[in-house]
Protein backbone atom coordinates (compact mmCIF):
# COMPACT_ATOMS: atom_id res chain seq x y z
CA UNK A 1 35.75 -18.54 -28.91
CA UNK A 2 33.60 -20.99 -26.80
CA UNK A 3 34.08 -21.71 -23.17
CA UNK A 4 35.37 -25.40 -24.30
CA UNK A 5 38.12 -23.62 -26.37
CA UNK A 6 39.07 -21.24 -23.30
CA UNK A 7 40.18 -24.28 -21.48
CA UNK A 8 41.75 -26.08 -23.88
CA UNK A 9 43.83 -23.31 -25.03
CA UNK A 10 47.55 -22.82 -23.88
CA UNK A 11 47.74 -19.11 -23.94
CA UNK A 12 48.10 -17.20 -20.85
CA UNK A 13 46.19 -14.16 -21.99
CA UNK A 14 42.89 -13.23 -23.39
CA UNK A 15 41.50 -10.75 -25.02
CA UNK A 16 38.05 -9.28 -25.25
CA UNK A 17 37.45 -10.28 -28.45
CA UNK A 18 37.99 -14.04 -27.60
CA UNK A 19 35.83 -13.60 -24.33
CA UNK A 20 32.76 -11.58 -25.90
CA UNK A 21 30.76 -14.44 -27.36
CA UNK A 22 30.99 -16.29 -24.30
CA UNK A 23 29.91 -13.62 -21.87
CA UNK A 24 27.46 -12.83 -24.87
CA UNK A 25 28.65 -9.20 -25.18
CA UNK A 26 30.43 -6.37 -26.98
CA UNK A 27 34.55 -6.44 -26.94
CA UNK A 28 34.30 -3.24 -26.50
CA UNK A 29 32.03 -3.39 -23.69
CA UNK A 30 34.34 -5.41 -21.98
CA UNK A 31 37.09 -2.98 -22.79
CA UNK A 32 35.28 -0.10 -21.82
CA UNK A 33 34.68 -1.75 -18.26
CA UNK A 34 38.18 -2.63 -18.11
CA UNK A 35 39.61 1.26 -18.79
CA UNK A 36 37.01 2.74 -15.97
CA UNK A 37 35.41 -0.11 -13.66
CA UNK A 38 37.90 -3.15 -13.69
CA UNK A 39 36.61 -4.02 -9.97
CA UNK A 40 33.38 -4.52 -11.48
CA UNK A 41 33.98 -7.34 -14.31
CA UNK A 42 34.34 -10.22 -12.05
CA UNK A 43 37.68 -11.02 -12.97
CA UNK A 44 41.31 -9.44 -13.28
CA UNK A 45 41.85 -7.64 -16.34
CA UNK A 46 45.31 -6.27 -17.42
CA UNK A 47 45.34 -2.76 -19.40
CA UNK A 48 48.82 -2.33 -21.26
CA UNK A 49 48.03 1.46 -23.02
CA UNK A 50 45.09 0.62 -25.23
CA UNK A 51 45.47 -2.96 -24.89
CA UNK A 52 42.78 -5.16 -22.85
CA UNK A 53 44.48 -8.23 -21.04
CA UNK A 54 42.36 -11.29 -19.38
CA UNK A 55 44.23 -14.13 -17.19
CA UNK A 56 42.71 -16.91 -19.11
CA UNK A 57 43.06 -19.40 -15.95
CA UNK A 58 41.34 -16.34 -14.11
CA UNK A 59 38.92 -15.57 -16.67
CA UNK A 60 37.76 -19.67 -16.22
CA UNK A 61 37.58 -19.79 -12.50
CA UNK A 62 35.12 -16.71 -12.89
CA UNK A 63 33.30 -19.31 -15.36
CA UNK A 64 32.96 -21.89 -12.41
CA UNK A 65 35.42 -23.76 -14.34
CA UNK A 66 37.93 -25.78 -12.54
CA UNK A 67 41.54 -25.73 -13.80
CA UNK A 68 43.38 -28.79 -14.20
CA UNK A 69 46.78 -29.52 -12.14
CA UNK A 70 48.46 -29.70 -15.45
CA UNK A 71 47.53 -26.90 -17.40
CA UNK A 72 50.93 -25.67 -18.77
CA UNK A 73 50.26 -22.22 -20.09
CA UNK A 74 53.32 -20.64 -19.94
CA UNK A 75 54.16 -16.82 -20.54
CA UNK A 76 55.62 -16.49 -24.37
């Protein structure tokens, strides 16, 4: 996923799969961070069990990105 795909998405979530190639590392780096040094990442991260969670709006801020008054990504 690029960065130009992040914000034109509608989903509400991430995962580390989708943010790897833009932060031009391992998902499972990112997951590994997220299990044992969340505060660390630079943005919020949401662990459900086994599952890795990233805000996407959150996750774009973190890019310098600015988010748009009408982005409508809604919980599903």
């Amino acid at each position: 996923m690029t960065v130009a795909e992040v914000r034109t998405s509608d989903a509400v979530w991430l995962t580390p799969e989708q943010i790897a190639p833009i932060l031009r590392c391992n998902a499972h780096a990112i997951r590994l961070a997220a299990k044992e040094y969340p505060e660390l990442l630079g943005f919020p991260v949401i662990r459900l069990g086994n599952r890795t969670k990233i805000p996407r709006k959150a996750f774009l801020q973190f890019l310098g990105e600015e988010i748009p008054d009408n982005d409508r990504a809604e919980i599903q």
